[in-house]
N, C-alpha and C. Protein backbone atom coordinates (compact mmCIF):
# COMPACT_ATOMS: atom_id res chain seq x y z
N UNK A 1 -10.59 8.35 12.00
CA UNK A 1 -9.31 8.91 11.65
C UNK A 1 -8.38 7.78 11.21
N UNK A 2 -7.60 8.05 10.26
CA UNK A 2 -6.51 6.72 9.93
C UNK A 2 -5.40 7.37 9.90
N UNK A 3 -4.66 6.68 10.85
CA UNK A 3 -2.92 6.54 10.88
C UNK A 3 -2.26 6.12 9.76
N UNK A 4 -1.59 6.55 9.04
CA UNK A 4 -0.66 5.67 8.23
C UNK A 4 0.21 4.95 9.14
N UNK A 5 1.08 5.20 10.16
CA UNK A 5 1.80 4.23 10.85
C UNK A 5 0.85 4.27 12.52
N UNK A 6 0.02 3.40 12.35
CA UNK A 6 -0.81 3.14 14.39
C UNK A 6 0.08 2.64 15.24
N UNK A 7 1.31 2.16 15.14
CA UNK A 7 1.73 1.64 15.92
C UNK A 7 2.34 2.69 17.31
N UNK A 8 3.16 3.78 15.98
CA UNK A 8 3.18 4.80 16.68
C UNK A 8 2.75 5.76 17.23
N UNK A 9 1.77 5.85 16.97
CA UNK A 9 0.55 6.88 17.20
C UNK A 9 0.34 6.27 18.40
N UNK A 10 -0.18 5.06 18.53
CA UNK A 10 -0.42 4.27 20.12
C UNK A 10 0.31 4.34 20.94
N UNK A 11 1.44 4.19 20.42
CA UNK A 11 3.09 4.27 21.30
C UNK A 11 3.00 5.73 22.32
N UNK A 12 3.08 6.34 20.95
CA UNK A 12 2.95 7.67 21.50
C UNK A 12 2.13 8.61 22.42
N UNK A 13 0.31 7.97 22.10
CA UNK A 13 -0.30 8.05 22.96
C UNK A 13 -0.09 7.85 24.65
N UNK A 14 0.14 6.44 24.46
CA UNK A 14 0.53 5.68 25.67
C UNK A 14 1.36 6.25 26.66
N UNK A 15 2.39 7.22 25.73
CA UNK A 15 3.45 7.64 26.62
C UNK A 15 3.06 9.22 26.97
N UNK A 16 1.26 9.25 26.59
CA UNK A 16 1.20 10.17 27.67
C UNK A 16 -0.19 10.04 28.63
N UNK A 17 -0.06 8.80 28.56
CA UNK A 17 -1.54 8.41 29.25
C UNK A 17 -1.74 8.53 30.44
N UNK A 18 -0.65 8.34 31.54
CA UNK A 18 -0.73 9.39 32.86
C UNK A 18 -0.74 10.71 33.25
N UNK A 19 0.02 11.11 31.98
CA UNK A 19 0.08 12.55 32.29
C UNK A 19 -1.19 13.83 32.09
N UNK A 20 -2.07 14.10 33.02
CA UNK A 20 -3.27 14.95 33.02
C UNK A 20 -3.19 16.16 32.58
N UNK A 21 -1.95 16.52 32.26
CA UNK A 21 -1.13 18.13 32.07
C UNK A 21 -1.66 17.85 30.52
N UNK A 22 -1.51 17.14 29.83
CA UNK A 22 -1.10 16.93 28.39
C UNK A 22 -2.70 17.38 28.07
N UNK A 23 -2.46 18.06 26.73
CA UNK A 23 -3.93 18.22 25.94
C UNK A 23 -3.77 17.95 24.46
N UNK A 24 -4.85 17.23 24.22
CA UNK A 24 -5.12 16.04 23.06
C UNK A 24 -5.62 16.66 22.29
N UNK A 25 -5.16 17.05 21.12
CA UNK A 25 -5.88 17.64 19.76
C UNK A 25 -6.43 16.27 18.64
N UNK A 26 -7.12 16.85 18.01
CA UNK A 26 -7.75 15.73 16.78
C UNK A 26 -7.67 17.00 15.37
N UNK A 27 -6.93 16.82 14.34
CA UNK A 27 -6.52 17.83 13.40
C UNK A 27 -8.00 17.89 12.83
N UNK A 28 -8.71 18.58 12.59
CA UNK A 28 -9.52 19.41 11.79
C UNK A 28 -9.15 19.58 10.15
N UNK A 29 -9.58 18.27 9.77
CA UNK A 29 -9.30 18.81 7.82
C UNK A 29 -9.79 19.01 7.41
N UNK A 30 -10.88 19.90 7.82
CA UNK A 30 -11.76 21.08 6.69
C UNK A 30 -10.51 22.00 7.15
N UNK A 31 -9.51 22.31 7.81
CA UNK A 31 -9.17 23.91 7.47
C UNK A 31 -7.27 23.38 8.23
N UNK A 32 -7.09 21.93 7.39
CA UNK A 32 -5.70 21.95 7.71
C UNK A 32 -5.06 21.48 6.32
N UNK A 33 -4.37 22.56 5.46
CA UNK A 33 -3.96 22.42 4.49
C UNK A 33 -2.32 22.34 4.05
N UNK A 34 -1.37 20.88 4.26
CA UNK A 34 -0.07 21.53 4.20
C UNK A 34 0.37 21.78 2.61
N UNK A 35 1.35 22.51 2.29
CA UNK A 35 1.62 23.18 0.98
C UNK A 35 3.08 23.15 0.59
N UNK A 36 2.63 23.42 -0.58
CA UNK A 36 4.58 23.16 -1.06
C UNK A 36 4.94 24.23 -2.08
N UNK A 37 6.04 24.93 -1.93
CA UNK A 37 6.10 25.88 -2.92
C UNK A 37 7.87 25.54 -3.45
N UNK A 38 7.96 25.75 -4.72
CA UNK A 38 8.75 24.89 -5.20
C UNK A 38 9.64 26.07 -6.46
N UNK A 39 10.78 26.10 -6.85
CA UNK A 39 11.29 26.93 -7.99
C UNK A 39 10.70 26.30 -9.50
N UNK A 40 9.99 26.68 -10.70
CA UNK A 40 9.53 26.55 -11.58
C UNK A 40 10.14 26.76 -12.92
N UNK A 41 10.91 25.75 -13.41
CA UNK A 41 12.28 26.31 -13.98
C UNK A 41 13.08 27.69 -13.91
N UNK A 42 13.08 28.24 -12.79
CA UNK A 42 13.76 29.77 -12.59
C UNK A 42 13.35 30.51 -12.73
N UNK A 43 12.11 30.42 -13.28
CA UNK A 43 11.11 31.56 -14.13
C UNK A 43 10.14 31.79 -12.54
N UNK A 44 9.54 31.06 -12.39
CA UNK A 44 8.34 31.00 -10.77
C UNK A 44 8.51 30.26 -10.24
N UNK A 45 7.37 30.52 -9.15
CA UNK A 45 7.37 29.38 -8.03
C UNK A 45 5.86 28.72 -7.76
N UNK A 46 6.11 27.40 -8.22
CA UNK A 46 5.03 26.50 -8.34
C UNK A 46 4.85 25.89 -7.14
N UNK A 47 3.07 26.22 -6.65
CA UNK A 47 2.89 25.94 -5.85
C UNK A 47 1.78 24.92 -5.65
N UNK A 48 1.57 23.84 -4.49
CA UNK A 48 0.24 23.18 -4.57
C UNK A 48 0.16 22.80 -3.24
N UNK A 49 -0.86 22.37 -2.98
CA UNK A 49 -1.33 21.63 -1.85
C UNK A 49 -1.59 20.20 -1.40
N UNK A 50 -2.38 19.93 -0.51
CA UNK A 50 -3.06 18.31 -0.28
C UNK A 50 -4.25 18.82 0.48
N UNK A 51 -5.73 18.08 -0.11
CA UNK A 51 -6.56 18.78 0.47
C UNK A 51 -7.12 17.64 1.43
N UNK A 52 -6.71 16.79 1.62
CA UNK A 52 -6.68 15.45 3.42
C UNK A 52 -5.38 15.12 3.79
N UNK A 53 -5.86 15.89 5.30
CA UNK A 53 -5.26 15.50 6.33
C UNK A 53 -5.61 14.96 7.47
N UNK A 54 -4.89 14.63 8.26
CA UNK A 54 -5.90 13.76 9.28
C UNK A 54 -4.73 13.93 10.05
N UNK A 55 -4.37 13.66 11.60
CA UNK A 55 -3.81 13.42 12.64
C UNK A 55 -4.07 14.20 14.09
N UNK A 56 -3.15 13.57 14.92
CA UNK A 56 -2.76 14.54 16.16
C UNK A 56 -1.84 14.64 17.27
N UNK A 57 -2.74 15.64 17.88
CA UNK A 57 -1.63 16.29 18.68
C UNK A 57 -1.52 16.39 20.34
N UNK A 58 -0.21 16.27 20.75
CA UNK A 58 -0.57 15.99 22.03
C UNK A 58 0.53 17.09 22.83
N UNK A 59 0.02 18.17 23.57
CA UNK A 59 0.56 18.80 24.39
C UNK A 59 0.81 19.13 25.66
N UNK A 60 2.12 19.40 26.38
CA UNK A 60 2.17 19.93 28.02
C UNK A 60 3.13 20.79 27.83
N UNK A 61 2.60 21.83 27.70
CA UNK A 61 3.34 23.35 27.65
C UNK A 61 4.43 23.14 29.47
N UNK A 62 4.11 22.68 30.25
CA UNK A 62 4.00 23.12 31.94
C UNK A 62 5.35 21.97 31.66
N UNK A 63 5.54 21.16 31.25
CA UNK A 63 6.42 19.99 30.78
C UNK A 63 7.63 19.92 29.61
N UNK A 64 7.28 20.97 28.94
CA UNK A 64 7.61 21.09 27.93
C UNK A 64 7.60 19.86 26.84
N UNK A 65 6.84 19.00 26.74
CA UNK A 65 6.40 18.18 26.21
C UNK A 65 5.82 17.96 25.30
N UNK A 66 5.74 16.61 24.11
CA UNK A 66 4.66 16.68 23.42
C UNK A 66 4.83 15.87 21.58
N UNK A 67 3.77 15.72 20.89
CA UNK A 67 4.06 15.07 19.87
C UNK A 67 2.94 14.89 18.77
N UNK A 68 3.56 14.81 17.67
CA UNK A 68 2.73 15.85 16.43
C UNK A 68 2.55 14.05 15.81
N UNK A 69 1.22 14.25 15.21
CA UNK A 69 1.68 12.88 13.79
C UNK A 69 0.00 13.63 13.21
N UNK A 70 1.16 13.48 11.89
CA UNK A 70 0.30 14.11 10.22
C UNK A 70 0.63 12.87 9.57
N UNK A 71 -0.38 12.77 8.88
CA UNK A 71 -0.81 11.74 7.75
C UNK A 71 -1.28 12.33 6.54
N UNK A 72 -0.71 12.94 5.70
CA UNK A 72 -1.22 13.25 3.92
C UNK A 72 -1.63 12.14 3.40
N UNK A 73 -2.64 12.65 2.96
CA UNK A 73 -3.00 11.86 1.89
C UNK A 73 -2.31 12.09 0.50
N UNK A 74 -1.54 11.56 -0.46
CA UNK A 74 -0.86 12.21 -1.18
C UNK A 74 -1.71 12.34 -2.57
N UNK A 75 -2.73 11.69 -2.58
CA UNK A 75 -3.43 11.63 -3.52
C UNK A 75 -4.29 12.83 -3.89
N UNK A 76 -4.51 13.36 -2.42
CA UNK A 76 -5.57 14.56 -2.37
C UNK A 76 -4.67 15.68 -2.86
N UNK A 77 -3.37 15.92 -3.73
CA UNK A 77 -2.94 16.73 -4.25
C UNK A 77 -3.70 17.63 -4.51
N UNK A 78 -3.54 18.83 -4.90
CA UNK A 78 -4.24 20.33 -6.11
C UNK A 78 -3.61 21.17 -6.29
N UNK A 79 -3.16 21.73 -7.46
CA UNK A 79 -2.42 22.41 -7.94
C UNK A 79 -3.39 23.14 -9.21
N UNK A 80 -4.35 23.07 -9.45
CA UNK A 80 -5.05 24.19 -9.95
C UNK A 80 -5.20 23.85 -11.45
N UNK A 81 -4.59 22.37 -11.67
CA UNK A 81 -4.39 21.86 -13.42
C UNK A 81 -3.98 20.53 -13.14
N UNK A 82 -5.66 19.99 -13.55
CA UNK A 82 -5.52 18.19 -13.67
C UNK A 82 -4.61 17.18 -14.12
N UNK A 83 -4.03 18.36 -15.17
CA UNK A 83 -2.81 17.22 -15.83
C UNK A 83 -1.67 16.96 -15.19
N UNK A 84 -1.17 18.27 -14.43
CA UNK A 84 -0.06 17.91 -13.73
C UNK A 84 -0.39 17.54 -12.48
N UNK A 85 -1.65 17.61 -12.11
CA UNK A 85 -1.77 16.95 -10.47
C UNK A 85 -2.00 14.96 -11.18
N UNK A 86 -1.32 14.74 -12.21
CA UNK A 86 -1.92 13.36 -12.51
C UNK A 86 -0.23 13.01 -12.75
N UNK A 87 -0.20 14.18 -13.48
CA UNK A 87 1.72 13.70 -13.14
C UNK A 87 2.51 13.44 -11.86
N UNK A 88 1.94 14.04 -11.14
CA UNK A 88 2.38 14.40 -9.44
C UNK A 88 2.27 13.58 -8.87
N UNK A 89 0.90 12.61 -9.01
CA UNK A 89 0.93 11.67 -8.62
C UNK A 89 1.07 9.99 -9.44
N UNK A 90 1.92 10.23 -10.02
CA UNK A 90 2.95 9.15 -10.66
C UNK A 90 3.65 8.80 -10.16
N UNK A 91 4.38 7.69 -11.00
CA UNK A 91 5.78 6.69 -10.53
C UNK A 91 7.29 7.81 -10.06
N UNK A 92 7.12 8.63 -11.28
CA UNK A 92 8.45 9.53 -10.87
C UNK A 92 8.09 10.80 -10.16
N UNK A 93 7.31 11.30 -9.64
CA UNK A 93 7.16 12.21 -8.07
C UNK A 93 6.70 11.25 -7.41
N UNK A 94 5.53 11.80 -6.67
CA UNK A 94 4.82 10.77 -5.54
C UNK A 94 4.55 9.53 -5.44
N UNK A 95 4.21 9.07 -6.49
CA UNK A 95 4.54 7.65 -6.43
C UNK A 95 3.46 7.15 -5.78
N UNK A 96 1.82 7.72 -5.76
CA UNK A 96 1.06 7.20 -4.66
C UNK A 96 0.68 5.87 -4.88
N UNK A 97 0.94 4.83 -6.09
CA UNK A 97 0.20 3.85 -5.92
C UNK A 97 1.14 2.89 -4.81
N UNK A 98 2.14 3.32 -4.60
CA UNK A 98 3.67 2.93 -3.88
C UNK A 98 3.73 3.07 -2.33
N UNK A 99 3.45 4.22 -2.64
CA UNK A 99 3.31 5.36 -1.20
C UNK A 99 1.96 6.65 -1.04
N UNK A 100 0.95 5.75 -0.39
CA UNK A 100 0.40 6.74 -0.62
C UNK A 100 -0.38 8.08 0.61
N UNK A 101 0.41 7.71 1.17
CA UNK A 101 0.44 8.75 2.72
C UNK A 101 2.00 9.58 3.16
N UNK A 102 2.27 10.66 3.09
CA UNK A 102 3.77 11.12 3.51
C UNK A 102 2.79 11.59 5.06
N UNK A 103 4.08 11.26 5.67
CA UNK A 103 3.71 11.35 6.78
C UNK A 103 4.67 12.10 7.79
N UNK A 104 4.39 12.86 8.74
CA UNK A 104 5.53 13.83 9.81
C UNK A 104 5.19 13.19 11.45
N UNK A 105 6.27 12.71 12.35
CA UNK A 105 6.20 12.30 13.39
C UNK A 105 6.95 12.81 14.23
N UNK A 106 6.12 13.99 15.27
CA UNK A 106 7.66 14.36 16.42
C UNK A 106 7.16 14.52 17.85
N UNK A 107 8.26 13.95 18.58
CA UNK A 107 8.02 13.64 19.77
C UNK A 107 9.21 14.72 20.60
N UNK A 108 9.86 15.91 19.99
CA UNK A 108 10.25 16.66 20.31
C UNK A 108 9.50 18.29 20.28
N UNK A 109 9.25 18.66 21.14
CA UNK A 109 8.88 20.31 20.78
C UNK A 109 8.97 21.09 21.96
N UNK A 110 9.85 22.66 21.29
CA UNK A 110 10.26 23.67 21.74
C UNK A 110 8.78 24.29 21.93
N UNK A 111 9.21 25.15 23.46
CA UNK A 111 7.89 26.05 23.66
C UNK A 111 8.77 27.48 24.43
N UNK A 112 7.99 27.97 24.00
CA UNK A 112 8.28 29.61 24.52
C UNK A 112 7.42 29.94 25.26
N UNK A 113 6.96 29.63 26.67
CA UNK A 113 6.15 30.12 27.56
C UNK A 113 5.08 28.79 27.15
N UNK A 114 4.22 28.88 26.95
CA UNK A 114 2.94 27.95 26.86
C UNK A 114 2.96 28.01 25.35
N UNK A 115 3.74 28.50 24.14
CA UNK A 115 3.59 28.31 23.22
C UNK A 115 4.58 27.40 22.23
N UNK A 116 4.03 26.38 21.59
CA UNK A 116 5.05 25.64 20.88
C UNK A 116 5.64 26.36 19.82
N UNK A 117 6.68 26.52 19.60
CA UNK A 117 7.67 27.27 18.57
C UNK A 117 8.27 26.60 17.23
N UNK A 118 8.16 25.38 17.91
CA UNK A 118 9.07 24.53 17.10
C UNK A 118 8.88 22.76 17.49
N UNK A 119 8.96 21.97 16.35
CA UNK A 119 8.49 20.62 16.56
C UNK A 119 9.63 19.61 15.61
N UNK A 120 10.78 19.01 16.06
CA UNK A 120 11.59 18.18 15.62
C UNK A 120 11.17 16.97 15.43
N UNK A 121 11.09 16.22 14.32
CA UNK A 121 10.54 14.98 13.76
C UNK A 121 10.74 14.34 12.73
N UNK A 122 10.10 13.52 12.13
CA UNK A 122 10.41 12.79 10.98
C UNK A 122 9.86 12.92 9.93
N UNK A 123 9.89 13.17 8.40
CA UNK A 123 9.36 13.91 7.87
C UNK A 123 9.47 11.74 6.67
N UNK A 124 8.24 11.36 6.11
CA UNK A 124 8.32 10.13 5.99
C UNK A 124 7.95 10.56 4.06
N UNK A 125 8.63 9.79 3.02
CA UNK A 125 7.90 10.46 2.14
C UNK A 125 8.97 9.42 0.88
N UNK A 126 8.03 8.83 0.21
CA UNK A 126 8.70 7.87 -0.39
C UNK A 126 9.20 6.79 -0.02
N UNK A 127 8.75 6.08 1.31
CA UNK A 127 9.68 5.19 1.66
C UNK A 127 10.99 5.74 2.52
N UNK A 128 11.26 7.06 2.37
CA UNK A 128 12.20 7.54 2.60
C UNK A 128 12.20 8.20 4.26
N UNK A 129 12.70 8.22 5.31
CA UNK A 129 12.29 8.83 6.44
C UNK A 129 13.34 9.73 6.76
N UNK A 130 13.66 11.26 7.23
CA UNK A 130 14.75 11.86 7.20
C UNK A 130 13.89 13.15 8.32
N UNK A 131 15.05 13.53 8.93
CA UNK A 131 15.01 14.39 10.45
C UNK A 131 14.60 15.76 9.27
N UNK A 132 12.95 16.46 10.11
CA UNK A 132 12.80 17.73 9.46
C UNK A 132 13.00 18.60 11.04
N UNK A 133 12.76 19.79 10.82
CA UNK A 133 12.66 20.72 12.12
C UNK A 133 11.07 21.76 11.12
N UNK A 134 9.80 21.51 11.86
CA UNK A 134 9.22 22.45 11.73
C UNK A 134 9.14 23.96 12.67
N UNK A 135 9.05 24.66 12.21
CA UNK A 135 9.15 26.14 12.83
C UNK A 135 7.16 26.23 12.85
N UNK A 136 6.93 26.89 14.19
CA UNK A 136 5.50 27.35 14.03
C UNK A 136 5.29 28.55 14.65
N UNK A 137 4.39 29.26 14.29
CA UNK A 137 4.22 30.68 14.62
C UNK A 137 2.76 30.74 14.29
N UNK A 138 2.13 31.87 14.86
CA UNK A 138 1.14 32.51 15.07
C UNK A 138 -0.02 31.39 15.65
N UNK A 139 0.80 30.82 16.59
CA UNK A 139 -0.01 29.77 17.30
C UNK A 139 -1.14 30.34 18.35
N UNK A 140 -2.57 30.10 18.08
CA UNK A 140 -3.36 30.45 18.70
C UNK A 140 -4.74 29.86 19.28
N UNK A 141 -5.28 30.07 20.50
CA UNK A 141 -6.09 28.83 20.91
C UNK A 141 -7.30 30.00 21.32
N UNK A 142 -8.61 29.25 21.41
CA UNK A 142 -10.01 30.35 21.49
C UNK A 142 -10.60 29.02 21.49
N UNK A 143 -11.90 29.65 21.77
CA UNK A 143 -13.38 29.04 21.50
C UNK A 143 -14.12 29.49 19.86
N UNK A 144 -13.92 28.29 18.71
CA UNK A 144 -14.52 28.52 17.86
C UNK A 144 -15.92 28.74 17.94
N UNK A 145 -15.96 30.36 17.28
CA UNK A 145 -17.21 30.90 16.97
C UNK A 145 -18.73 30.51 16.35
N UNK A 146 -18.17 29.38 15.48
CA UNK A 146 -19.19 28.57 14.91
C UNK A 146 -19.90 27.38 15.84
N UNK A 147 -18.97 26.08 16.27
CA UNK A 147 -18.78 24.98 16.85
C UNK A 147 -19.22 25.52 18.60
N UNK A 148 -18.49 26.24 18.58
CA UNK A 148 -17.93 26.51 20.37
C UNK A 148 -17.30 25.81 20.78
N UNK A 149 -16.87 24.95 20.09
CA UNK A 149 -15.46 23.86 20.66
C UNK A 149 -13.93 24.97 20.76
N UNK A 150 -13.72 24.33 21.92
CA UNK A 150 -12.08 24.45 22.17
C UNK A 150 -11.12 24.39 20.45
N UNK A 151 -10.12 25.25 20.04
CA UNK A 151 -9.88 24.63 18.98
C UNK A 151 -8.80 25.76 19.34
N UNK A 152 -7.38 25.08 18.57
CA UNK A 152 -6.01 25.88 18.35
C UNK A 152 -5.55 25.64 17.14
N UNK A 153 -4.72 26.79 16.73
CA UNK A 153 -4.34 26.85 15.23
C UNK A 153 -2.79 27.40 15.20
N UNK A 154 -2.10 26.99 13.95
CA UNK A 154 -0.93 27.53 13.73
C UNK A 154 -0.58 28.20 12.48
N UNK A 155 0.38 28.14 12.23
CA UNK A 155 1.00 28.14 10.93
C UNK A 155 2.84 27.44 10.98
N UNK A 156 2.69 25.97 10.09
CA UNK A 156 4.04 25.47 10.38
C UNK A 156 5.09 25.94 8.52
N UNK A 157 5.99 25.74 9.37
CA UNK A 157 6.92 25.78 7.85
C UNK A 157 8.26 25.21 8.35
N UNK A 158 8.64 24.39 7.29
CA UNK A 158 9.70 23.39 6.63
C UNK A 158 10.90 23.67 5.59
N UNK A 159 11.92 23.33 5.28
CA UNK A 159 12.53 23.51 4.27
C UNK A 159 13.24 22.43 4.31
N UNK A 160 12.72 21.52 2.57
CA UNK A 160 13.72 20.31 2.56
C UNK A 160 14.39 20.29 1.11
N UNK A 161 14.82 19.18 1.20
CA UNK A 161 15.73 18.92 -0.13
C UNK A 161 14.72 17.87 -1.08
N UNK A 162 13.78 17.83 -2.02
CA UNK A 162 13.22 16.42 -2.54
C UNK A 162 13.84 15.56 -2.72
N UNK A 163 15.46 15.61 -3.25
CA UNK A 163 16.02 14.73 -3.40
C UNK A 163 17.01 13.65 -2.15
N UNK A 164 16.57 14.37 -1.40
CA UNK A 164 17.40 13.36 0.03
C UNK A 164 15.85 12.27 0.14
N UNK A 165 15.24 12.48 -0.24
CA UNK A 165 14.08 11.45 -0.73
C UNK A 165 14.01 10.57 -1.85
N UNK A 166 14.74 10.71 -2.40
CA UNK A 166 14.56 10.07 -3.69
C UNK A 166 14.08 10.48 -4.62
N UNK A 167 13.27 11.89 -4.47
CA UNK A 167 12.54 12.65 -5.61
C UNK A 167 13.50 13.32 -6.76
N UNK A 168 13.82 12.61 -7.42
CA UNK A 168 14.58 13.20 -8.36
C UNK A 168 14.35 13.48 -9.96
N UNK A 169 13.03 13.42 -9.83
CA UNK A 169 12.41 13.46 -11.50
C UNK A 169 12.87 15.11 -11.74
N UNK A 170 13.36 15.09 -13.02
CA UNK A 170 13.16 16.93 -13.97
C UNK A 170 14.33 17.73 -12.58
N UNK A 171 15.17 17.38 -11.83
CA UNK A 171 16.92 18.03 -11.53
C UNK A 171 17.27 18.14 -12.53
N UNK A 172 18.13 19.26 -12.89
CA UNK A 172 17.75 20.21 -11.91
C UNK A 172 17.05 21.86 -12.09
N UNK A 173 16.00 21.21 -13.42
CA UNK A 173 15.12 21.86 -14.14
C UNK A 173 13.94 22.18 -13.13
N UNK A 174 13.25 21.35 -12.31
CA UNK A 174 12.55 21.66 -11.28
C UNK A 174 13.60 21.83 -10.20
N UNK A 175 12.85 22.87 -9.32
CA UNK A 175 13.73 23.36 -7.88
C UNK A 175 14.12 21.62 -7.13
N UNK A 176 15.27 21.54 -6.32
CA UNK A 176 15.48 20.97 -5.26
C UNK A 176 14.65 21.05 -4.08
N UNK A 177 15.36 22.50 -3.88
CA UNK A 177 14.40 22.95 -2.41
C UNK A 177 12.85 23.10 -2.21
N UNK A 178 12.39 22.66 -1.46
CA UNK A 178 11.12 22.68 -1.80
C UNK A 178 10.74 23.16 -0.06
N UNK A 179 9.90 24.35 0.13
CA UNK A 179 9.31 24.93 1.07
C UNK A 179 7.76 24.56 1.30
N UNK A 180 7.88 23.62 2.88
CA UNK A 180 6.16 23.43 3.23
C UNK A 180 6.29 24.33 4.09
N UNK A 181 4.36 24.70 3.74
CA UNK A 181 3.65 25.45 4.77
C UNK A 181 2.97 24.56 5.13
N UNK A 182 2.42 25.08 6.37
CA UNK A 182 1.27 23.70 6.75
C UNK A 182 0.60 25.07 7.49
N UNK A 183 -0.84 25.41 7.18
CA UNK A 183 -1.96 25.83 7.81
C UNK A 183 -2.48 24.55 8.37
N UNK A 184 -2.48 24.77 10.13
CA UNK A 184 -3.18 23.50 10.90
C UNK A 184 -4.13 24.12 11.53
N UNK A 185 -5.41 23.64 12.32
CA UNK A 185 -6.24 23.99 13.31
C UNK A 185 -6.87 22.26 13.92
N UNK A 186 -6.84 22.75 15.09
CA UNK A 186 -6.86 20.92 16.10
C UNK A 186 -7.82 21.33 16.75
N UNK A 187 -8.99 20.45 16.94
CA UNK A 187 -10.27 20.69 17.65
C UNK A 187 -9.70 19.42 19.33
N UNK A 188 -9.72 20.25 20.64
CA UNK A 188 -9.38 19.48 21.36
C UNK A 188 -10.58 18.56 22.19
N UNK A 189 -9.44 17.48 22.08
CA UNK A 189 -10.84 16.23 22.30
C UNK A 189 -11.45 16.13 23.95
């Protein structure tokens, strides 16, 4: 697995290395896809993905505790048309030869009974680092049918500004606002 930032990831670890309550996810990227859906000069809404992800997760529902770290790959873009996933990842959007991991870090999260609701963190993207609030819902944990491993899944969503990042290519012809989904599932270690 690779961290874009290990320092924190260790940090973070560390600060739950006594605690036996806590349960340790490892993200699953065959089936963790986050997404972006975006205004398309006014006309639609253009949407794409990243198809690597990598991170994890560490929970104590009983504590209310806990802390998320995602690592995109920004390169693994798809949007369904080579040319603009080549634009996307250029100097004026992503910028991957620059930056090529956006990354989310939170060491805050809301739970509603044993379920996390909500995860306050850092949303890293361009060089740029700025406070997101993910919302999650339809959070659910089983024994995968295939594997038989322990495994929990969500669905997260975001709403940011590209340009409090610096993303300011084609304002204000392309949308500002830009809405992530993140389909996650964490195989626990």
């Amino acid at each position: 697995m690779i961290f874009r930032y290990p320092l924190i990831a260790t940090m973070l670890c560390l600060s739950f290395a006594g605690d036996s309550l806590a349960e340790s996810f490892t993200i699953d990227s065959k089936h963790t896809f986050p997404s972006f859906e975006i205004s398309h000069i006014g006309f639609s809404t253009q949407r794409g993905r990243f198809d690597h992800t990598t991170g994890i997760i560490k929970l104590d529902s009983k504590n209310e505790m806990g802390f998320i770290h995602i690592s995109i790959d920004a390169n693994s873009i798809d949007t369904g048309l080579p040319e603009l996933e080549e634009k996307l990842r250029g100097e004026d959007i992503f910028n991957i030869s620059k930056y090529p991991y956006i990354t989310f870090d939170a060491n805050k999260i809301k739970f509603t009974g044993d379920n996390p609701v909500a995860a306050e963190g850092r949303l890293s993207l361009l060089g740029v680092s700025k406070p997101v609030l993910l919302t999650i819902e339809q959070y659910h944990c089983g024994v995968h049918p295939i594997n038989k491993r322990n495994v929990c899944g969500a669905d997260a969503t975001a709403l940011i500004k590209r340009s409090d990042f610096g993303m300011n290519a084609l304002l204000p012809l392309i949308g500002d606002e830009v809405k992530i989904k993140i389909q996650v599932e964490a195989f626990l270690d």
